[in-house]
PDB file of N, CA and C in Angstrom:
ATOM      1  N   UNK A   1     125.986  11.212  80.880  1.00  0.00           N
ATOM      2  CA  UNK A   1     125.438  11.706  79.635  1.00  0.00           C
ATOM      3  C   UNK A   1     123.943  11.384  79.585  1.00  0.00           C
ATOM      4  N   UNK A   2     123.107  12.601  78.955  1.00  0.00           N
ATOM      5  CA  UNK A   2     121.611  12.132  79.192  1.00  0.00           C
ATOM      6  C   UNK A   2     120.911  11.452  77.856  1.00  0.00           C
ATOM      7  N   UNK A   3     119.906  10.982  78.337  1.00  0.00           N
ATOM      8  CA  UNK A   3     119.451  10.466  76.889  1.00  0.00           C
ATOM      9  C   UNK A   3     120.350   9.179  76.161  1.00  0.00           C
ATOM     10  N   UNK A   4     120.944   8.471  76.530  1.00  0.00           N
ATOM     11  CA  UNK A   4     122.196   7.535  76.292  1.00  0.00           C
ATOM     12  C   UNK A   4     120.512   6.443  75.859  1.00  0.00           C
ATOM     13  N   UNK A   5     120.038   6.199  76.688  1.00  0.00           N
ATOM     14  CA  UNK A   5     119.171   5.082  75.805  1.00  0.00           C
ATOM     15  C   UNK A   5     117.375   5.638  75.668  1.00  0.00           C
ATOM     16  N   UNK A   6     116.605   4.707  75.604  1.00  0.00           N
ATOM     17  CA  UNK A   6     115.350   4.749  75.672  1.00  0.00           C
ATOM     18  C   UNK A   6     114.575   5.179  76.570  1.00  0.00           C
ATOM     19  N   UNK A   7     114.793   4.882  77.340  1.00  0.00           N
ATOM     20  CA  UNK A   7     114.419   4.297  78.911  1.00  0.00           C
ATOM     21  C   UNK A   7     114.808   6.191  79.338  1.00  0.00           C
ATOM     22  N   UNK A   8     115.860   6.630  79.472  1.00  0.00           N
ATOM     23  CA  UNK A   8     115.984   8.065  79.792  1.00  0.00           C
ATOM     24  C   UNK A   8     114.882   9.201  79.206  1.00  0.00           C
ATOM     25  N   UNK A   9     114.633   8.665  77.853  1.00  0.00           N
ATOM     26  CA  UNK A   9     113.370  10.124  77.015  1.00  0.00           C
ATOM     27  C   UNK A   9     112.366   9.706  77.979  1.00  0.00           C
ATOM     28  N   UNK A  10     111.991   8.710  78.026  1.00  0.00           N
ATOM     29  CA  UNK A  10     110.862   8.053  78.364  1.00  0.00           C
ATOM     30  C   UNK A  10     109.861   9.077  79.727  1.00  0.00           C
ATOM     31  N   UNK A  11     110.539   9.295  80.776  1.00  0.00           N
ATOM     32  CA  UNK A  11     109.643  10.603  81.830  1.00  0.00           C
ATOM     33  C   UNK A  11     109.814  11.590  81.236  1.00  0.00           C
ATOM     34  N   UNK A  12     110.578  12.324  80.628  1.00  0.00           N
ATOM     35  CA  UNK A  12     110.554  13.167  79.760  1.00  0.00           C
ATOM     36  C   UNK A  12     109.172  13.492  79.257  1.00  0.00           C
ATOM     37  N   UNK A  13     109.458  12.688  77.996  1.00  0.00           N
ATOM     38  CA  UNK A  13     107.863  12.082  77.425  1.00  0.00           C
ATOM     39  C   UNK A  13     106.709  12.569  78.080  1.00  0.00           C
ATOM     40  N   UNK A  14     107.345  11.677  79.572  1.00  0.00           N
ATOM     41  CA  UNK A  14     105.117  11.538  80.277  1.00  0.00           C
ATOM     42  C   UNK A  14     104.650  13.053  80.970  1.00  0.00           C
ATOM     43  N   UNK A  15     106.276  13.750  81.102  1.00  0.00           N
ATOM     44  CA  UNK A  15     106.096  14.707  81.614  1.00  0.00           C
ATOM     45  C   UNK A  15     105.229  15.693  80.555  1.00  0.00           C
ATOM     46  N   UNK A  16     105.912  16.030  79.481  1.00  0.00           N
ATOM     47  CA  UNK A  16     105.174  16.457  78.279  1.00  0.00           C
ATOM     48  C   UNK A  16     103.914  16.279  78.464  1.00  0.00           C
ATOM     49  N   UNK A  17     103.589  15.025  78.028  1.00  0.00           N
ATOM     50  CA  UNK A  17     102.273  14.401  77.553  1.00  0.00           C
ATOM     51  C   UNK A  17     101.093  14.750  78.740  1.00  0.00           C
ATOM     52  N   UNK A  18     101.437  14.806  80.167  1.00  0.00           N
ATOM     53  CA  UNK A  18     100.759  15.065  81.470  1.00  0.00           C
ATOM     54  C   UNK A  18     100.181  16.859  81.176  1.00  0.00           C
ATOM     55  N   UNK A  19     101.185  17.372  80.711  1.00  0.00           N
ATOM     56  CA  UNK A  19     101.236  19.181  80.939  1.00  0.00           C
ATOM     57  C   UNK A  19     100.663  19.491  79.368  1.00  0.00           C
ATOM     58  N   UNK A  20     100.558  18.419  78.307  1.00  0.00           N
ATOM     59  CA  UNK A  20     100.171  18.655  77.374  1.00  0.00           C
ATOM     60  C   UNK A  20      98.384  18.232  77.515  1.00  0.00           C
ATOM     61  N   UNK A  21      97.723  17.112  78.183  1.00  0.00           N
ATOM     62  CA  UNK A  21      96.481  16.829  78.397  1.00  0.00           C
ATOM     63  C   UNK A  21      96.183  18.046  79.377  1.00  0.00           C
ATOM     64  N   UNK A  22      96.958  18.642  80.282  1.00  0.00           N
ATOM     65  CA  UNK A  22      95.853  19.598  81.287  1.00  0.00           C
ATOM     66  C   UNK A  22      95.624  20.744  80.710  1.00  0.00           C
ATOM     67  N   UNK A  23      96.847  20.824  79.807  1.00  0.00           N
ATOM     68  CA  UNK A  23      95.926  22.576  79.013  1.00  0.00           C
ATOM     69  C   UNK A  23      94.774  22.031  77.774  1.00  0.00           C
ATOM     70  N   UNK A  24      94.848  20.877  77.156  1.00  0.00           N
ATOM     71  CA  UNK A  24      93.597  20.224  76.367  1.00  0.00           C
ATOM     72  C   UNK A  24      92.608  20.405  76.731  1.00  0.00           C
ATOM     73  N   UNK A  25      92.632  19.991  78.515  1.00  0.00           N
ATOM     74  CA  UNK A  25      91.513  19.976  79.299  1.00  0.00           C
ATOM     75  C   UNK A  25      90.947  21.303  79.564  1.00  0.00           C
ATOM     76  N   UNK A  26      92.500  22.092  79.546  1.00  0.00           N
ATOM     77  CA  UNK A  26      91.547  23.917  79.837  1.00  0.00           C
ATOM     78  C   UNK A  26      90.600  24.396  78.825  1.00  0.00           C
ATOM     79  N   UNK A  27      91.448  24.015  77.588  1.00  0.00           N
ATOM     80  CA  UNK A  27      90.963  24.278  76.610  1.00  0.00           C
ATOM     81  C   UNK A  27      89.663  23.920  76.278  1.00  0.00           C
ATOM     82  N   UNK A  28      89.481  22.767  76.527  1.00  0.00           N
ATOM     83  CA  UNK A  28      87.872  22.613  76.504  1.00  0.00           C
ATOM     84  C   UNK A  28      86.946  23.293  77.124  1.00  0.00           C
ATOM     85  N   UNK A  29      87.740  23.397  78.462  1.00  0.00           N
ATOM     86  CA  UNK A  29      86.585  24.528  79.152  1.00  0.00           C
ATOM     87  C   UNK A  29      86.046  25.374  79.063  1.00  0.00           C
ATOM     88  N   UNK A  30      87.421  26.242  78.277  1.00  0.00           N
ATOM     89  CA  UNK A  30      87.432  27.478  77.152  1.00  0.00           C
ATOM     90  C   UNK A  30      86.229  27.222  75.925  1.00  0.00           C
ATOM     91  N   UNK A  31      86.375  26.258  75.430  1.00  0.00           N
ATOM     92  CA  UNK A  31      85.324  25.540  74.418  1.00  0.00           C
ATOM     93  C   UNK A  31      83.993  26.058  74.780  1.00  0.00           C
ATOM     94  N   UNK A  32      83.845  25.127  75.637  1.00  0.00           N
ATOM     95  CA  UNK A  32      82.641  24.988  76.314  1.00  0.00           C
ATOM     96  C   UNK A  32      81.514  26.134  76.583  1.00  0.00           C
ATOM     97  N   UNK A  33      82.925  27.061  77.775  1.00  0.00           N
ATOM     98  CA  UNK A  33      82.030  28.319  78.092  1.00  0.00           C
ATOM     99  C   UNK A  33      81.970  28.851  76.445  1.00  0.00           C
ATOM    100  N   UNK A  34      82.777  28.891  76.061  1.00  0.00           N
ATOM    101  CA  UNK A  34      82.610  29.866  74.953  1.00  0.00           C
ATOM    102  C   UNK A  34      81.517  29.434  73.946  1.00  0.00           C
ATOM    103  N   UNK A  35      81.082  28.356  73.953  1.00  0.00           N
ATOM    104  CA  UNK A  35      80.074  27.896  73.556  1.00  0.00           C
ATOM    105  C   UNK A  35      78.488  28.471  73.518  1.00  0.00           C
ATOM    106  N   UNK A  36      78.377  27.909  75.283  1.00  0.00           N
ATOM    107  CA  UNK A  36      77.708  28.075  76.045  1.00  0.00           C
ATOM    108  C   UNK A  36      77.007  29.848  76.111  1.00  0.00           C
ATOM    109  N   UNK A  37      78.034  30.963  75.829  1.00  0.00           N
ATOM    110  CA  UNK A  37      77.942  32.102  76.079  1.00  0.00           C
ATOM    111  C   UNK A  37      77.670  33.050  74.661  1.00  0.00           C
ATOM    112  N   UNK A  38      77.999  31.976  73.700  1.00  0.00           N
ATOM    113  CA  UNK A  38      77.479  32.606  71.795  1.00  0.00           C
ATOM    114  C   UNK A  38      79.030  33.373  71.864  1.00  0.00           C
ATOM    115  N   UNK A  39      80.248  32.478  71.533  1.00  0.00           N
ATOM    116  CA  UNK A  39      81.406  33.853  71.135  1.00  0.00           C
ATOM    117  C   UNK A  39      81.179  33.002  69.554  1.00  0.00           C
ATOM    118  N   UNK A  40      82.101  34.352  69.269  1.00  0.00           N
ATOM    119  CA  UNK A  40      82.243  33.999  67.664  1.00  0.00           C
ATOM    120  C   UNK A  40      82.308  32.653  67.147  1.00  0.00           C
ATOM    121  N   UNK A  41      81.699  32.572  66.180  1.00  0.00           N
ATOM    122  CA  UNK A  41      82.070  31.001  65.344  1.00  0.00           C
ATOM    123  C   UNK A  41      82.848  31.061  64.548  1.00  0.00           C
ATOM    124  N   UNK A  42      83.971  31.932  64.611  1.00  0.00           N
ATOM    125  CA  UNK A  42      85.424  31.813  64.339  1.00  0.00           C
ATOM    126  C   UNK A  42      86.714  31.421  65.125  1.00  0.00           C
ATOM    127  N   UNK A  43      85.799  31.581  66.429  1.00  0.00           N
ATOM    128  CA  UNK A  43      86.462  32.018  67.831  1.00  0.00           C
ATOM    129  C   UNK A  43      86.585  30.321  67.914  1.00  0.00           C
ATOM    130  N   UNK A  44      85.461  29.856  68.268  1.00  0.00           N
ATOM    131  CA  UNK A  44      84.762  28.625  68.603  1.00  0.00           C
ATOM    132  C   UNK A  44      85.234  27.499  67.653  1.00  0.00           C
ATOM    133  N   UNK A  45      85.431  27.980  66.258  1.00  0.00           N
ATOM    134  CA  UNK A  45      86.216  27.363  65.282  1.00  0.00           C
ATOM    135  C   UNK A  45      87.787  26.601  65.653  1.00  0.00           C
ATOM    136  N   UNK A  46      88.270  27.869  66.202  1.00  0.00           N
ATOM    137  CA  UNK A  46      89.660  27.993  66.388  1.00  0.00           C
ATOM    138  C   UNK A  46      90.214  27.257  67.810  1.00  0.00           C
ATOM    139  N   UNK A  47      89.616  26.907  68.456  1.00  0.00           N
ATOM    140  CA  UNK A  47      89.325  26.770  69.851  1.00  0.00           C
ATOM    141  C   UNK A  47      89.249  25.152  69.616  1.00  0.00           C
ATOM    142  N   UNK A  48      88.103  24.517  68.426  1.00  0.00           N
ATOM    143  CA  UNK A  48      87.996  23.060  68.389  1.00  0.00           C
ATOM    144  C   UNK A  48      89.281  22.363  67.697  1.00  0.00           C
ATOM    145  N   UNK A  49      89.829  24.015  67.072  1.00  0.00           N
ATOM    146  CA  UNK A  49      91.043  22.896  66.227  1.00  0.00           C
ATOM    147  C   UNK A  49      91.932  22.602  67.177  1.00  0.00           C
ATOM    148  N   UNK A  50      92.168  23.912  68.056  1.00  0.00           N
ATOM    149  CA  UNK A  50      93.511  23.758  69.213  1.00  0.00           C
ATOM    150  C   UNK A  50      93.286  22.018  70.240  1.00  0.00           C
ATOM    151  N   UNK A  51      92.037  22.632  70.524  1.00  0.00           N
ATOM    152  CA  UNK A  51      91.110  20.990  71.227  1.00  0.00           C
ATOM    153  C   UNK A  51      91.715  19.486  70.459  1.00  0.00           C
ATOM    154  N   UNK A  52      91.292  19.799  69.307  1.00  0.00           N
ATOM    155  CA  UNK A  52      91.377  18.672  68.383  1.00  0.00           C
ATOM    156  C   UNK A  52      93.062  18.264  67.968  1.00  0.00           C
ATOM    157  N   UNK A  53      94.091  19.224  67.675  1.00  0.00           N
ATOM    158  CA  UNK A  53      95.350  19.328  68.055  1.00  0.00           C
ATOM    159  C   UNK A  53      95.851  19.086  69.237  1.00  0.00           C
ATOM    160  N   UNK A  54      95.717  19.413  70.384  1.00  0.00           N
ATOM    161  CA  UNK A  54      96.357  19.165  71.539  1.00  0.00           C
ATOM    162  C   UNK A  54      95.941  17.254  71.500  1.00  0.00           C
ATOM    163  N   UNK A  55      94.502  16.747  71.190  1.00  0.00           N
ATOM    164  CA  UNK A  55      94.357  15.662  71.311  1.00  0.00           C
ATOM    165  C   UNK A  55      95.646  15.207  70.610  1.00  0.00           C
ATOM    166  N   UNK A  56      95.407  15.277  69.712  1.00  0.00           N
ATOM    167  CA  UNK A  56      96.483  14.491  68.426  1.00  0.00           C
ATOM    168  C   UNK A  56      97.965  14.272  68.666  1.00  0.00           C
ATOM    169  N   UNK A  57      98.142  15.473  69.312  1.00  0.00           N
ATOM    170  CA  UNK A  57      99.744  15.198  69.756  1.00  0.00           C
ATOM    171  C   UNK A  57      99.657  14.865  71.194  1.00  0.00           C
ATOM    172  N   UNK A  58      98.750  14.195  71.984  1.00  0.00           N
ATOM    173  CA  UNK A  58      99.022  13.263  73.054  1.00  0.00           C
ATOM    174  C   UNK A  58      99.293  12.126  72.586  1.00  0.00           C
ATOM    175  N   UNK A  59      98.263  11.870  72.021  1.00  0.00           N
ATOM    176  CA  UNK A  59      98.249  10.217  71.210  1.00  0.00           C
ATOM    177  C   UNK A  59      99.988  10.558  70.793  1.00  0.00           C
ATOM    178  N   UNK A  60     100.076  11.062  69.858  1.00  0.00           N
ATOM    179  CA  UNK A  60     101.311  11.104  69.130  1.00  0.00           C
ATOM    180  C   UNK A  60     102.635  10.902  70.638  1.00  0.00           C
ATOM    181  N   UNK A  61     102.267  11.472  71.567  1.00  0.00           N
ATOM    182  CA  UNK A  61     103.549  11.345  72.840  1.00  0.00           C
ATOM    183  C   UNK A  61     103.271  10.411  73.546  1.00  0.00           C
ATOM    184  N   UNK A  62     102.016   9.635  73.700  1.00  0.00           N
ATOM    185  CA  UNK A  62     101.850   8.245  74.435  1.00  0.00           C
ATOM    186  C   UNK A  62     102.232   7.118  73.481  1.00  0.00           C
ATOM    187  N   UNK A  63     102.522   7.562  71.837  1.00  0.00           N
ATOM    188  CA  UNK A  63     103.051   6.393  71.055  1.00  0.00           C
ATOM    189  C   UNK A  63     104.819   6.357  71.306  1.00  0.00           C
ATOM    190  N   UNK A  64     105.376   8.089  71.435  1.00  0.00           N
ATOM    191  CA  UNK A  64     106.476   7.950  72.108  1.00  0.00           C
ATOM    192  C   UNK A  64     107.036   6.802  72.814  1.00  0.00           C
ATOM    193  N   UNK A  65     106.201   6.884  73.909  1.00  0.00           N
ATOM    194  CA  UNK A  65     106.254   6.194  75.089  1.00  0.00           C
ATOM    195  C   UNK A  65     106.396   4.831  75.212  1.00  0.00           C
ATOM    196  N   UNK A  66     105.298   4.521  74.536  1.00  0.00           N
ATOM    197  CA  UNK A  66     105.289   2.418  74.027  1.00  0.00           C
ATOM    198  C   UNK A  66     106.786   2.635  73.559  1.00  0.00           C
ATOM    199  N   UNK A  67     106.825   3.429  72.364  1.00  0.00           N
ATOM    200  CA  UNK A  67     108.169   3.272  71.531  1.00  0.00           C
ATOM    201  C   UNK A  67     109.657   3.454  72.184  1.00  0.00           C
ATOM    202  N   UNK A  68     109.707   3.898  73.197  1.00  0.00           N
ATOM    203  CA  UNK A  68     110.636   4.213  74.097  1.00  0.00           C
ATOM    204  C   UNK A  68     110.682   2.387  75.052  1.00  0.00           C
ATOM    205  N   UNK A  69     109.562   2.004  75.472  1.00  0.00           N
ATOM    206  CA  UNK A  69     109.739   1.404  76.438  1.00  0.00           C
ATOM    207  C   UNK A  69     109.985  -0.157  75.158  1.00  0.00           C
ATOM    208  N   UNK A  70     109.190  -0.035  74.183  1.00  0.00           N
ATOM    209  CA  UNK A  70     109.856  -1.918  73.327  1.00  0.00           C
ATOM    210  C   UNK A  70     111.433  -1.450  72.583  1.00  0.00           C
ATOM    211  N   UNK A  71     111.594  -0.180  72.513  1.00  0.00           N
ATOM    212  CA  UNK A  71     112.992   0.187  72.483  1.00  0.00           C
ATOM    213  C   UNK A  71     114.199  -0.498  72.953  1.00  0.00           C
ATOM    214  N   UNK A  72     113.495  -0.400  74.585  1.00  0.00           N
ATOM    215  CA  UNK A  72     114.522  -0.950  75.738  1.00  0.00           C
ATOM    216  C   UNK A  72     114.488  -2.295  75.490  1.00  0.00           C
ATOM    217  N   UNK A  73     113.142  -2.588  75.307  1.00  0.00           N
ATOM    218  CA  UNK A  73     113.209  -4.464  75.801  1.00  0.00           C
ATOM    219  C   UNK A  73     114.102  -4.913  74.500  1.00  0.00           C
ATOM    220  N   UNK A  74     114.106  -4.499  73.385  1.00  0.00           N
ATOM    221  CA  UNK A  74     114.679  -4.931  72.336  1.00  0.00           C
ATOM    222  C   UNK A  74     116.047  -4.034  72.001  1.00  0.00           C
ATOM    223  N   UNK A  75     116.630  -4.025  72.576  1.00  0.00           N
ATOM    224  CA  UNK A  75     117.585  -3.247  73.308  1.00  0.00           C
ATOM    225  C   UNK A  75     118.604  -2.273  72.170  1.00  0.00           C
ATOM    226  N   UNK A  76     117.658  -1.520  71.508  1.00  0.00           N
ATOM    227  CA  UNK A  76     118.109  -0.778  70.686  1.00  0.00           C
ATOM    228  C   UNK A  76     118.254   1.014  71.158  1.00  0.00           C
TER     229      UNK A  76
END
């Protein structure tokens, strides 16, 4: 059975959190050029929130993670 304790979400998790920072990272790039090149400042708007979102829910899946692993040690 999967998921039975902590310790099982836990790569799960990093897997997420890994595939969730490299499109952050595209995204910036996206940022960037789009910056760099004058697109819309609606465009550019929309682009810092996704940026600024993708950040937020890493943090939010690397707190997962702690929480998964003092889970185990405290063996809940």
């Amino acid at each position: 059975m999967k998921n039975t304790d902590a310790l099982h979400v836990q790569p799960c998790v990093l897997d997420v959190r890994g595939r969730v920072l490299a499109d952050v990272l595209y995204l910036e790039g996206l940022l960037t050029g789009g910056r760099n090149r004058g697109l819309a400042p609606e465009l550019i708007e929309r682009l810092e929130d996704a940026v600024d979102h993708g950040h937020e829910l890493t943090v939010l899946l690397a707190d997962t993670v702690r929480t998964t692993a003092a889970a185990h040690t405290t063996g809940r």
